[in-house]
PDB file of N, CA and C in Angstrom:
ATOM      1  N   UNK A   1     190.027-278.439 -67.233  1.00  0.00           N
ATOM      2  CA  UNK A   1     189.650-278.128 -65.862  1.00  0.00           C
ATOM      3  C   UNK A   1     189.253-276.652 -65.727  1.00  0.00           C
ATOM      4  N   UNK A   2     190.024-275.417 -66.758  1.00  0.00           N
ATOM      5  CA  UNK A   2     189.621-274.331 -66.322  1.00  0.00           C
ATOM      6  C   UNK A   2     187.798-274.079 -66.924  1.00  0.00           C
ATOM      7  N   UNK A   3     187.806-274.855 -68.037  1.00  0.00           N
ATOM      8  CA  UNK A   3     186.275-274.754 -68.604  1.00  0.00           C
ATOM      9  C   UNK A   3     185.271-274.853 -67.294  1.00  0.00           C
ATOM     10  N   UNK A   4     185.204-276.075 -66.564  1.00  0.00           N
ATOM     11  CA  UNK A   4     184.583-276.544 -65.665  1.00  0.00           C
ATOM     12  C   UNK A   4     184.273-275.402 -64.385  1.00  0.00           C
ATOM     13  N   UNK A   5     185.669-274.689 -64.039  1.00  0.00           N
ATOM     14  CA  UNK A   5     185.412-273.527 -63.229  1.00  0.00           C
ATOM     15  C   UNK A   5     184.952-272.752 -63.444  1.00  0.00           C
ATOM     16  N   UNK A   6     185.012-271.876 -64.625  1.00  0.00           N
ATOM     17  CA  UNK A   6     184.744-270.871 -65.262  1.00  0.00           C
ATOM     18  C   UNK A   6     182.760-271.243 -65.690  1.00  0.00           C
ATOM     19  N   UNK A   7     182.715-272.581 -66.157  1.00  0.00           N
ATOM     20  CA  UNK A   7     180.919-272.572 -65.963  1.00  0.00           C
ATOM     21  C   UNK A   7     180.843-272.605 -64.931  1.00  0.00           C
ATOM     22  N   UNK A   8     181.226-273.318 -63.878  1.00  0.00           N
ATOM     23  CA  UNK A   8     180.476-273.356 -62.418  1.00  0.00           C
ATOM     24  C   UNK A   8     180.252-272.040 -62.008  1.00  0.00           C
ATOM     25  N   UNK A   9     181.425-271.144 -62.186  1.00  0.00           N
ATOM     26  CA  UNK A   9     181.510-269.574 -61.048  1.00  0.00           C
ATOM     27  C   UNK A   9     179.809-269.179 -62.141  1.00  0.00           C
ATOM     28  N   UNK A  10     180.024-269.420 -64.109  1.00  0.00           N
ATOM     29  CA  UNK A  10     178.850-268.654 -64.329  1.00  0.00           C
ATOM     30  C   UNK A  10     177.374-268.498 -64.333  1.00  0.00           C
ATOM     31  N   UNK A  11     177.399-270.518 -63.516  1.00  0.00           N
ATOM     32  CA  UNK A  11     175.972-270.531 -62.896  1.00  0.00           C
ATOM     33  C   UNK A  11     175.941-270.375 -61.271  1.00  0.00           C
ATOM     34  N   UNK A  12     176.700-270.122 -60.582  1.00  0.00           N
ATOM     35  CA  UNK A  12     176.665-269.559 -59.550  1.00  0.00           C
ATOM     36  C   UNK A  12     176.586-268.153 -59.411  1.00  0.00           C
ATOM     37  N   UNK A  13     176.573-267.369 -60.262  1.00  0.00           N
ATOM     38  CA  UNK A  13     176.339-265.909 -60.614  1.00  0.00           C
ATOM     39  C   UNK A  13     175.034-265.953 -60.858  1.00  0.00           C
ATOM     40  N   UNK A  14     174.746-266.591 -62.050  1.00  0.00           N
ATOM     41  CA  UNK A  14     173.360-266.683 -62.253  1.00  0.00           C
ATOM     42  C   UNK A  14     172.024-267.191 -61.510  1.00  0.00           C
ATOM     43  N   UNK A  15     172.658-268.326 -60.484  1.00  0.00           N
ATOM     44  CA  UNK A  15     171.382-268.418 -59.775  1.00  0.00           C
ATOM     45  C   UNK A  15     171.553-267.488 -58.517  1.00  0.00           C
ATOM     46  N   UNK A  16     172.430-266.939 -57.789  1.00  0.00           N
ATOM     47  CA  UNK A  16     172.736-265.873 -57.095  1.00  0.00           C
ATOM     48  C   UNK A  16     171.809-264.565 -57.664  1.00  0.00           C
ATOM     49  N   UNK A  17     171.922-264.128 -58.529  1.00  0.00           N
ATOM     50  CA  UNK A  17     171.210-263.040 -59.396  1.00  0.00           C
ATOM     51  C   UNK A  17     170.144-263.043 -59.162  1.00  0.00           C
ATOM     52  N   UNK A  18     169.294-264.796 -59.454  1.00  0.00           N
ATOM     53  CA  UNK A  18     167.856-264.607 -59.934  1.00  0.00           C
ATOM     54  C   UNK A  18     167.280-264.932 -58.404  1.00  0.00           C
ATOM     55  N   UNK A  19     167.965-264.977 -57.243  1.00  0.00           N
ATOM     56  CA  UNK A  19     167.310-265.340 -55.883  1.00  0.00           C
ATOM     57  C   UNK A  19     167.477-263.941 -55.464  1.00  0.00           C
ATOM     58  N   UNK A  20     168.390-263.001 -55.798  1.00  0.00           N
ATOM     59  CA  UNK A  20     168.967-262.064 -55.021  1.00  0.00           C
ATOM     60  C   UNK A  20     167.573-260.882 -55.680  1.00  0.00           C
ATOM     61  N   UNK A  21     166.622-260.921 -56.850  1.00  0.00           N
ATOM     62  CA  UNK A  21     165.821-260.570 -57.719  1.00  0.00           C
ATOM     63  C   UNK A  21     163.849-260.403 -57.221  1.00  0.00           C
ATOM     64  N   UNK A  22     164.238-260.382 -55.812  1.00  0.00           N
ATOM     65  CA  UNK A  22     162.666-260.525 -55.556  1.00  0.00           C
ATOM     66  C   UNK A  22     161.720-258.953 -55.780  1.00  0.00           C
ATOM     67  N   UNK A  23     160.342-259.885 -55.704  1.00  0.00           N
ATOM     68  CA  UNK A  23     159.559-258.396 -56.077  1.00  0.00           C
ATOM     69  C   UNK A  23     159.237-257.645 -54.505  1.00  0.00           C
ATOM     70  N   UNK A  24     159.578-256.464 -54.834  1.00  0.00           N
ATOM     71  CA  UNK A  24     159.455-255.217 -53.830  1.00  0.00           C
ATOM     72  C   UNK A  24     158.172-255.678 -53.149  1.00  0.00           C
ATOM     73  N   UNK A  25     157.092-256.341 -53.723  1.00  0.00           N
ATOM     74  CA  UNK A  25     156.063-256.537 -52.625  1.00  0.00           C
ATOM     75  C   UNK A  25     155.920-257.690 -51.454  1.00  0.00           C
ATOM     76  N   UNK A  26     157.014-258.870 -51.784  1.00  0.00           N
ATOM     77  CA  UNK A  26     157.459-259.796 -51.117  1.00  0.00           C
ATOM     78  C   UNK A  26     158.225-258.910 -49.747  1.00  0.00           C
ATOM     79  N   UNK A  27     158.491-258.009 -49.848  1.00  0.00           N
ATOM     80  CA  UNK A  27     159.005-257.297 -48.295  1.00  0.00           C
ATOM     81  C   UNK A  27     157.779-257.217 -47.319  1.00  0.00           C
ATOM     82  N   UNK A  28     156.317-256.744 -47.914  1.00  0.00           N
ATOM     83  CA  UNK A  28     155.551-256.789 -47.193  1.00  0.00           C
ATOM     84  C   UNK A  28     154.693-257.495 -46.731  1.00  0.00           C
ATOM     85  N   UNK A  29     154.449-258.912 -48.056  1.00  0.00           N
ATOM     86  CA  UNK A  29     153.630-259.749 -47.752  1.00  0.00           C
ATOM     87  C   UNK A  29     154.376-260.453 -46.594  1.00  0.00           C
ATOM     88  N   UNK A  30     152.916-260.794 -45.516  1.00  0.00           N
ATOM     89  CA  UNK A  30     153.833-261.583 -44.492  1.00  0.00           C
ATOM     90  C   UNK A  30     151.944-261.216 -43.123  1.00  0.00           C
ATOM     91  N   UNK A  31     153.030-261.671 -42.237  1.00  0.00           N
ATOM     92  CA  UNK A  31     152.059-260.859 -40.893  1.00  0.00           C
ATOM     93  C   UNK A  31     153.255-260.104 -40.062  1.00  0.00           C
ATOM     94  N   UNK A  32     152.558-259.000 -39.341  1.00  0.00           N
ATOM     95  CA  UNK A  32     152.983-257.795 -38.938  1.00  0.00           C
ATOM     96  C   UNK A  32     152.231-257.767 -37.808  1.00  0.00           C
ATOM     97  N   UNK A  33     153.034-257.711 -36.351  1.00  0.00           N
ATOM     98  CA  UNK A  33     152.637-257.684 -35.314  1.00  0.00           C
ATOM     99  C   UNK A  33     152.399-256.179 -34.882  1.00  0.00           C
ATOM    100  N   UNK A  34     151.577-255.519 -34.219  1.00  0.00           N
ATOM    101  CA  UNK A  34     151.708-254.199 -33.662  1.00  0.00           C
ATOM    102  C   UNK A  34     152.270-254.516 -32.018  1.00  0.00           C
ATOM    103  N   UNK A  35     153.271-252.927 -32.172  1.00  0.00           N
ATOM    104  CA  UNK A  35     154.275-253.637 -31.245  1.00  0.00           C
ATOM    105  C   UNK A  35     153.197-253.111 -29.346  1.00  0.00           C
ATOM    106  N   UNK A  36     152.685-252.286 -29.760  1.00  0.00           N
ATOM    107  CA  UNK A  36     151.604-251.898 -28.604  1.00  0.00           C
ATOM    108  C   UNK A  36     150.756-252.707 -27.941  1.00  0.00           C
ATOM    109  N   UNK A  37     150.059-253.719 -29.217  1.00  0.00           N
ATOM    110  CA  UNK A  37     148.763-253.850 -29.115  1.00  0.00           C
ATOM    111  C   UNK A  37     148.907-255.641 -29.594  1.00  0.00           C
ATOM    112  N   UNK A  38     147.768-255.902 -29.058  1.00  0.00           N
ATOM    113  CA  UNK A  38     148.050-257.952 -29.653  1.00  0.00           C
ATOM    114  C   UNK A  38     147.520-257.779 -31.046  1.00  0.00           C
ATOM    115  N   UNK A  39     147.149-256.766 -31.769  1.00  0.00           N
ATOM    116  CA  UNK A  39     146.887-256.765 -33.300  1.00  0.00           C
ATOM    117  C   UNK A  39     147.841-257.013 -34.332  1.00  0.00           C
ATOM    118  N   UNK A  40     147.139-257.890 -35.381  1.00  0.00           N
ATOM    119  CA  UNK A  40     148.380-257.517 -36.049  1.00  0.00           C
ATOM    120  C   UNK A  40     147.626-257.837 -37.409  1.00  0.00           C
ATOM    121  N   UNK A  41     148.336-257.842 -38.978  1.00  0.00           N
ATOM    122  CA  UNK A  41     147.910-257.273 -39.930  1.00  0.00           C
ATOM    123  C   UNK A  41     149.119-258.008 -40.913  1.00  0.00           C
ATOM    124  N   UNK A  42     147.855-258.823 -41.910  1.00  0.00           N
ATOM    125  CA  UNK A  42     148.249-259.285 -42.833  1.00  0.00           C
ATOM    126  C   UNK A  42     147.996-259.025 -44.256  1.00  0.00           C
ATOM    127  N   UNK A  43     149.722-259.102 -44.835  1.00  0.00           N
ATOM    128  CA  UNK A  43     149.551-258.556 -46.120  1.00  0.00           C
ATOM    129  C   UNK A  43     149.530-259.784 -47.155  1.00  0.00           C
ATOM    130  N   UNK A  44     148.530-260.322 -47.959  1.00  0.00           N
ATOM    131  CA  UNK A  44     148.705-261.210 -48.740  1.00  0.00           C
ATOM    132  C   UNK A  44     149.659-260.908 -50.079  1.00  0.00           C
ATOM    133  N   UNK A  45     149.755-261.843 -50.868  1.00  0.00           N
ATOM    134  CA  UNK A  45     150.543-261.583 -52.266  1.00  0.00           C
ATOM    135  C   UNK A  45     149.307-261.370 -53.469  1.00  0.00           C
ATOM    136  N   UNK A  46     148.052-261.689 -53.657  1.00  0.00           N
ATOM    137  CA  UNK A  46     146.989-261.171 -54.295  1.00  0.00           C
ATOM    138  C   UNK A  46     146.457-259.563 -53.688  1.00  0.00           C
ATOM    139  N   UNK A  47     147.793-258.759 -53.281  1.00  0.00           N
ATOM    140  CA  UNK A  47     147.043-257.436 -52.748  1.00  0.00           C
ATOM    141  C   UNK A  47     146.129-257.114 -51.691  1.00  0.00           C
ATOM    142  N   UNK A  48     145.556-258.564 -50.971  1.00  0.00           N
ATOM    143  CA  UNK A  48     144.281-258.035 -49.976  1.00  0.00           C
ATOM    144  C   UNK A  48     144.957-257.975 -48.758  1.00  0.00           C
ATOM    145  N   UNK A  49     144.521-258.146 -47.764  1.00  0.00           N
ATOM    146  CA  UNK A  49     145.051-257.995 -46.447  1.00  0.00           C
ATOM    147  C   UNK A  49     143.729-257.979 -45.261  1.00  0.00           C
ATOM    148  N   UNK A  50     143.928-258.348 -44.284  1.00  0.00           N
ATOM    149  CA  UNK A  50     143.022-258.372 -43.036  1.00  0.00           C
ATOM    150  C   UNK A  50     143.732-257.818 -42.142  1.00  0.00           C
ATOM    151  N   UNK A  51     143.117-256.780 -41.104  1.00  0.00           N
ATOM    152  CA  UNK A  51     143.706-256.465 -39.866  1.00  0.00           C
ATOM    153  C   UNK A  51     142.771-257.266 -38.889  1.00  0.00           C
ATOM    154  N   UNK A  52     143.583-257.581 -37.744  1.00  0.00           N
ATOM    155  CA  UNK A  52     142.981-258.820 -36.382  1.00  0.00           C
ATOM    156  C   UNK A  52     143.382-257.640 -35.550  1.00  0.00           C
ATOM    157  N   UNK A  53     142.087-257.223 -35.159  1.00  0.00           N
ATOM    158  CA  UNK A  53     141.824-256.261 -33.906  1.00  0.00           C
ATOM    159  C   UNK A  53     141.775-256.628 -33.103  1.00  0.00           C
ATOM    160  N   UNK A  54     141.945-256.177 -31.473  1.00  0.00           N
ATOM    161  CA  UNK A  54     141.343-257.025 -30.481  1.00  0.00           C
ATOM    162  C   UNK A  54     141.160-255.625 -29.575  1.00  0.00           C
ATOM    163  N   UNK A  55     141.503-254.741 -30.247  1.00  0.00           N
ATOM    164  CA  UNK A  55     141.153-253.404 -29.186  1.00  0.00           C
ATOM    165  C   UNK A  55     140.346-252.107 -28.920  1.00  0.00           C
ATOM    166  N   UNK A  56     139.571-252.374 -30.047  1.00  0.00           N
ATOM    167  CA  UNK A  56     137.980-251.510 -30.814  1.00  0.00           C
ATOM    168  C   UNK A  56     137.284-252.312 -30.618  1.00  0.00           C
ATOM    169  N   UNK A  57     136.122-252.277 -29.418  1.00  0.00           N
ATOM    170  CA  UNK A  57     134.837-253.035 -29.686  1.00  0.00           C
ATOM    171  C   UNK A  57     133.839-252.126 -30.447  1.00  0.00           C
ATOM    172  N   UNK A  58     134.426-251.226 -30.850  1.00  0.00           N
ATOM    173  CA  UNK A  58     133.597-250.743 -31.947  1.00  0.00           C
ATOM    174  C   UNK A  58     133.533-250.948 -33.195  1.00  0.00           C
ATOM    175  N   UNK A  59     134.556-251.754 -33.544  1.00  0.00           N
ATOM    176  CA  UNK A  59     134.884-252.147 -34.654  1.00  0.00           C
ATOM    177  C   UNK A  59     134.921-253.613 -34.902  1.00  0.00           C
ATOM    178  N   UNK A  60     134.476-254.131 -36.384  1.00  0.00           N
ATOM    179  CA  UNK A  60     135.178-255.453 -36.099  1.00  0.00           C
ATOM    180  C   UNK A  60     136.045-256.561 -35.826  1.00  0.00           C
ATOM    181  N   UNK A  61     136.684-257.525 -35.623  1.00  0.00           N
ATOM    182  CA  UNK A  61     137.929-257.813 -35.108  1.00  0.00           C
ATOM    183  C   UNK A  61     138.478-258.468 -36.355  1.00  0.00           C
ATOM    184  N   UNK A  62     137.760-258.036 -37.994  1.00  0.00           N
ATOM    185  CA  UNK A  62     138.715-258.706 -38.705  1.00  0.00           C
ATOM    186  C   UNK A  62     137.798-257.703 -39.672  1.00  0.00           C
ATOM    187  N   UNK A  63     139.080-256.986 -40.125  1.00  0.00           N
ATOM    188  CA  UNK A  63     138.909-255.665 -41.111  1.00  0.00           C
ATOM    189  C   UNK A  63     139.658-256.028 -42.327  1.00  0.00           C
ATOM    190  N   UNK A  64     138.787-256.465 -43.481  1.00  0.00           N
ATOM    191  CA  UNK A  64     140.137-256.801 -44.513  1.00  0.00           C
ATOM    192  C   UNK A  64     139.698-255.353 -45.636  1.00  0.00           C
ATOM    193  N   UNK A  65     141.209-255.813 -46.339  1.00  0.00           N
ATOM    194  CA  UNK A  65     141.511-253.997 -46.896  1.00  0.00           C
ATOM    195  C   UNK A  65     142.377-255.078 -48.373  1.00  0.00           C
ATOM    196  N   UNK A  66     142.398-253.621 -49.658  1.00  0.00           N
ATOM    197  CA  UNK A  66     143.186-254.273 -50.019  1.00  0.00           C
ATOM    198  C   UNK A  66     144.487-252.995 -50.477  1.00  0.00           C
ATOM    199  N   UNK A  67     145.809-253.344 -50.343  1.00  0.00           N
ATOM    200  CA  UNK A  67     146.995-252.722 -50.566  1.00  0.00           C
ATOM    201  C   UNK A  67     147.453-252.350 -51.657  1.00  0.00           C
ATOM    202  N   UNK A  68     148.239-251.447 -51.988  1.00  0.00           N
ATOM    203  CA  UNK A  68     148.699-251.181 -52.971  1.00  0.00           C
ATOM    204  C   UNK A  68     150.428-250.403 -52.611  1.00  0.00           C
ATOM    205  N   UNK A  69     151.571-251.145 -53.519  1.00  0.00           N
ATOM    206  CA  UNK A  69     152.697-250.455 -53.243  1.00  0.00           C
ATOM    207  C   UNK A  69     152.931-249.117 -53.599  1.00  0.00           C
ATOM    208  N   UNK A  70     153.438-247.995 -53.236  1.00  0.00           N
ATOM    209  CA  UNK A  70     153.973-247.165 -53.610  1.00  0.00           C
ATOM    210  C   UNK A  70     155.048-246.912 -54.072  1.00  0.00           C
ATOM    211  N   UNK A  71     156.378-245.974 -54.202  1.00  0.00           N
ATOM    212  CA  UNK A  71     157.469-245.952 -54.263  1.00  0.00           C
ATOM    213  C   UNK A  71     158.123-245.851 -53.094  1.00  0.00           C
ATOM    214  N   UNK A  72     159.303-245.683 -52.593  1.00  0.00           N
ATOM    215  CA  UNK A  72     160.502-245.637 -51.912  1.00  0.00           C
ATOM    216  C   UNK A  72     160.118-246.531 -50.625  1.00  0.00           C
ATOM    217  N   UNK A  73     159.438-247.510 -50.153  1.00  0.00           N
ATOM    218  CA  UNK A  73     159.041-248.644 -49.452  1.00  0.00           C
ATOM    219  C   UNK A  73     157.847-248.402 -48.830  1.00  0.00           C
ATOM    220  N   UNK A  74     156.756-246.841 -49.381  1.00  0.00           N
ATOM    221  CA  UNK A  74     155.423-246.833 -49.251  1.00  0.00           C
ATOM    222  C   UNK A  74     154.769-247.632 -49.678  1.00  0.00           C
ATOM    223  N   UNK A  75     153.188-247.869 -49.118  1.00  0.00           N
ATOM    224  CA  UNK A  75     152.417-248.334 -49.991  1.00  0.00           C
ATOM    225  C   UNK A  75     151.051-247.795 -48.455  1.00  0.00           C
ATOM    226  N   UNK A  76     149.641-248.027 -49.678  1.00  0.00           N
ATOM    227  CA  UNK A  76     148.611-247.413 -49.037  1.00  0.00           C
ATOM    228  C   UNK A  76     147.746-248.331 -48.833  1.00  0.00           C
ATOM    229  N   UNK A  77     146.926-248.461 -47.474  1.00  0.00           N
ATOM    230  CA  UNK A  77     145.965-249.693 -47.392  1.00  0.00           C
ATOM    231  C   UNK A  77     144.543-249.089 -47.514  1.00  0.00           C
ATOM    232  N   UNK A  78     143.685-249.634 -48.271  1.00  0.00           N
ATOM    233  CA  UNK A  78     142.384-248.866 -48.217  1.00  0.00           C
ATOM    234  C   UNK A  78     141.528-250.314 -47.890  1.00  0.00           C
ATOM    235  N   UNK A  79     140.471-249.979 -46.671  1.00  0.00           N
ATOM    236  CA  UNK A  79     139.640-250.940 -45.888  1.00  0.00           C
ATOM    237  C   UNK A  79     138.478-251.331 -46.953  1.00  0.00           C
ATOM    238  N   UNK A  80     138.074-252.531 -47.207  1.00  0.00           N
ATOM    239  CA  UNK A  80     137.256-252.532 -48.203  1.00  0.00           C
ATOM    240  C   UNK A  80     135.992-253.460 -47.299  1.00  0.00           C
ATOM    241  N   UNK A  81     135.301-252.930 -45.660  1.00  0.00           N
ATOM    242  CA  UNK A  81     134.038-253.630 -45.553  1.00  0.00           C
ATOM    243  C   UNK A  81     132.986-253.423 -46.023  1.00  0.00           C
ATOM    244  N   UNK A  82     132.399-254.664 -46.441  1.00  0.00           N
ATOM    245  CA  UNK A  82     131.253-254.447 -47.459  1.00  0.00           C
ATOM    246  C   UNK A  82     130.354-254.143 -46.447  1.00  0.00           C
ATOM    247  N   UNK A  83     129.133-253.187 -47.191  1.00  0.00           N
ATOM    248  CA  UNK A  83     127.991-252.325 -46.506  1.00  0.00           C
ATOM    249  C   UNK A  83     128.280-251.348 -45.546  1.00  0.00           C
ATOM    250  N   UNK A  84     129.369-250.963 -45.427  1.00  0.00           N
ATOM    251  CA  UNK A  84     129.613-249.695 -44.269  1.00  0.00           C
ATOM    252  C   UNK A  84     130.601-248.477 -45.517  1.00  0.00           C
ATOM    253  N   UNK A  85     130.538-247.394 -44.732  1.00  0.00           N
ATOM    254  CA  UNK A  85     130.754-246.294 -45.287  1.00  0.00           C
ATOM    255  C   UNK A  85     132.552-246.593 -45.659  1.00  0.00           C
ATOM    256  N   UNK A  86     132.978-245.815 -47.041  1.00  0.00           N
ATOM    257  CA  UNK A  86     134.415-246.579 -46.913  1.00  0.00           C
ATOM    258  C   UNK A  86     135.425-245.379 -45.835  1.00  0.00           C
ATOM    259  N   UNK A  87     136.113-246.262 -45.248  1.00  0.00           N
ATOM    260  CA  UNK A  87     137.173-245.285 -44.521  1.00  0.00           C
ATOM    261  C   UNK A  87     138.040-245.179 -45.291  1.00  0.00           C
ATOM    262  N   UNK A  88     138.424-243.538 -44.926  1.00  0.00           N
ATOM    263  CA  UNK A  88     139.869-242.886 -45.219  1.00  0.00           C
ATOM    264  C   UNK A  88     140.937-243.936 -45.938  1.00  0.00           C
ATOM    265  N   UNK A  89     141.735-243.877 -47.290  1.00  0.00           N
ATOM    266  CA  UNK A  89     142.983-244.491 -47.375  1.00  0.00           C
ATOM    267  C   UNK A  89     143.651-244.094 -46.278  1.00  0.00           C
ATOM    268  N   UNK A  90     144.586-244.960 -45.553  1.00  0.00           N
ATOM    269  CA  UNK A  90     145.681-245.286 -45.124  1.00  0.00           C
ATOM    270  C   UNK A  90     147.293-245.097 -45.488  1.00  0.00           C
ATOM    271  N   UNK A  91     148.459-244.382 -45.167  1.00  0.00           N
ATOM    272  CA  UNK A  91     149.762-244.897 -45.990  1.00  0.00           C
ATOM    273  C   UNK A  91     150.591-245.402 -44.819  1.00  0.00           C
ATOM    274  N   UNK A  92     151.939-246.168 -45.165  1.00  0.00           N
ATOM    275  CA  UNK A  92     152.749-246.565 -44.216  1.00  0.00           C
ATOM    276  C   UNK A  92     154.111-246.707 -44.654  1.00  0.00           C
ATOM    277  N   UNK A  93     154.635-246.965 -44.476  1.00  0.00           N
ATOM    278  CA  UNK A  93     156.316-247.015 -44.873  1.00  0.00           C
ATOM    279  C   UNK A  93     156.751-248.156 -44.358  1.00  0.00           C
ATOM    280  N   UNK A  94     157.610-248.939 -44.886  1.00  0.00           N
ATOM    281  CA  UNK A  94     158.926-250.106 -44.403  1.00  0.00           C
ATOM    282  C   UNK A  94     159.776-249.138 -43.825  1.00  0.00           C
ATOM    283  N   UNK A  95     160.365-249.773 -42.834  1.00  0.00           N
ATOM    284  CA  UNK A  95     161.410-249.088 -42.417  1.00  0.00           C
ATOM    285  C   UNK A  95     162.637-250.506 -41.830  1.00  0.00           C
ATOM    286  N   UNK A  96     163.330-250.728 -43.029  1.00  0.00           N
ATOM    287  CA  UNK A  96     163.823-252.041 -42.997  1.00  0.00           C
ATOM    288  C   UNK A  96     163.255-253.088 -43.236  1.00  0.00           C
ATOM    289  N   UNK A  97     163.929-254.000 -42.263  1.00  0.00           N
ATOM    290  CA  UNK A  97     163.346-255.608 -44.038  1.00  0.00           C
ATOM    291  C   UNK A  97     161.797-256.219 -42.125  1.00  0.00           C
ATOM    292  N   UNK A  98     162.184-255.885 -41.031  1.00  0.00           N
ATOM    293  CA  UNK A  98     161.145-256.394 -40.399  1.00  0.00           C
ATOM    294  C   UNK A  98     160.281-255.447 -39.218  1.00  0.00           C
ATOM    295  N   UNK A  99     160.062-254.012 -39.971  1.00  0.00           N
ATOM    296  CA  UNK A  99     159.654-253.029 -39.446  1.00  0.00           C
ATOM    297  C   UNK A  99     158.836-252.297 -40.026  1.00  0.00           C
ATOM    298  N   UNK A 100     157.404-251.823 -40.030  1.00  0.00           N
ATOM    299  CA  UNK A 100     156.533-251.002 -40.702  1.00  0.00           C
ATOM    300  C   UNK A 100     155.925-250.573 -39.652  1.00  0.00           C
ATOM    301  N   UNK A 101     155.726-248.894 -40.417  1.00  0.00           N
ATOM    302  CA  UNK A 101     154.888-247.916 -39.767  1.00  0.00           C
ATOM    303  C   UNK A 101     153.307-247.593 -40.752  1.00  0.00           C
ATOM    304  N   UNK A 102     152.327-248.008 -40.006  1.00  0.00           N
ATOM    305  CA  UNK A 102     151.365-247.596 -40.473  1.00  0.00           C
ATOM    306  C   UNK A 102     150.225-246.797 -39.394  1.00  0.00           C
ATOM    307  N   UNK A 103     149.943-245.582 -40.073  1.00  0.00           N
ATOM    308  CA  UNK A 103     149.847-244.222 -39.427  1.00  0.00           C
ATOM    309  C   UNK A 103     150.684-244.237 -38.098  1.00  0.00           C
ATOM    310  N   UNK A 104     150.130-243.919 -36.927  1.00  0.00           N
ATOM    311  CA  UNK A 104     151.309-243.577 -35.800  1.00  0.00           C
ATOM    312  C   UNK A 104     151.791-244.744 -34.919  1.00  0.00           C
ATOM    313  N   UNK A 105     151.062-246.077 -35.629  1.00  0.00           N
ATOM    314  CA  UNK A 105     151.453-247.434 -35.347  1.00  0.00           C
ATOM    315  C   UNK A 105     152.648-248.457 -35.507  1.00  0.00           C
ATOM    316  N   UNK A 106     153.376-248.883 -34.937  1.00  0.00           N
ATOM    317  CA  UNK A 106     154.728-249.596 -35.252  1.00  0.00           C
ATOM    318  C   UNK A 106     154.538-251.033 -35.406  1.00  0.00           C
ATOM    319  N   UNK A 107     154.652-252.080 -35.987  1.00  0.00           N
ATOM    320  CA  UNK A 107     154.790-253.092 -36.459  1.00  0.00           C
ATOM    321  C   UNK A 107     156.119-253.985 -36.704  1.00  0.00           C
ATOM    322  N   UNK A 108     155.907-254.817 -36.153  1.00  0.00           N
ATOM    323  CA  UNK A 108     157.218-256.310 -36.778  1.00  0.00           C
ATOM    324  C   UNK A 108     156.753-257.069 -37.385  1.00  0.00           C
ATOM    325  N   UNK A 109     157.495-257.681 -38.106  1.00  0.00           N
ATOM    326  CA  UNK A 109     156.874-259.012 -38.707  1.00  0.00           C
ATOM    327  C   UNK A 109     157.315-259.980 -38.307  1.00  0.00           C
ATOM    328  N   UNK A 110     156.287-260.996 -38.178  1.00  0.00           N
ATOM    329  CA  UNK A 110     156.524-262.016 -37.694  1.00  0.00           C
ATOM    330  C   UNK A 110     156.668-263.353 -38.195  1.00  0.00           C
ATOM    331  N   UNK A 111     155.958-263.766 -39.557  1.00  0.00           N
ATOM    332  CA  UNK A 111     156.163-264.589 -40.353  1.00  0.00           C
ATOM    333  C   UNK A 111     156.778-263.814 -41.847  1.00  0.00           C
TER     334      UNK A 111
END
């Protein structure tokens, strides 16, 4: 009987471990509401991402970019529309598991 416990606790360690094991970019992939504005901004898991504008009619209402992580829960978005001039990289920070700041913009996530 003690065999039986002693494997159970050591695959309950082990699959505990390998769930508890995700990649740092799974924090960001998701959608991200801006908390101002009805925009909001999605980070895929292939690196790309689209922002859904609705408050620049100067702009288009679907800006896709693609991301890259940084260290300490940075990472930088650079806009990639084809035929227009490229804009400025972007950086932003996590700030917790359902909060990002990108430039002076605040964000939740929502999925």
């Amino acid at each position: 009987m003690r065999f039986l416990s002693t494997k159970s606790w050591a695959v309950l360690f082990l699959l505990a471990t390998l769930l508890g094991c995700s990649k740092p970019e799974s924090k960001l992939v998701g959608t991200w509401m801006n908390e101002k504005t009805s925009s909001n901004i999605v980070f895929n898991m292939d690196k790309t991402g689209v922002i859904h504008q609705r408050t620049n009619p100067q702009l288009p209402p679907d800006i896709p970019f693609k991301w890259t992580l940084l260290s300490g829960g940075e990472f930088k978005v650079e806009v990639t529309m084809p035929g227009s001039p490229s804009a400025p990289a972007a950086q932003g920070r996590l700030e917790g598991k359902d909060t990002m700041v990108l430039g002076e913009d605040s964000f939740k996530k929502v999925k």
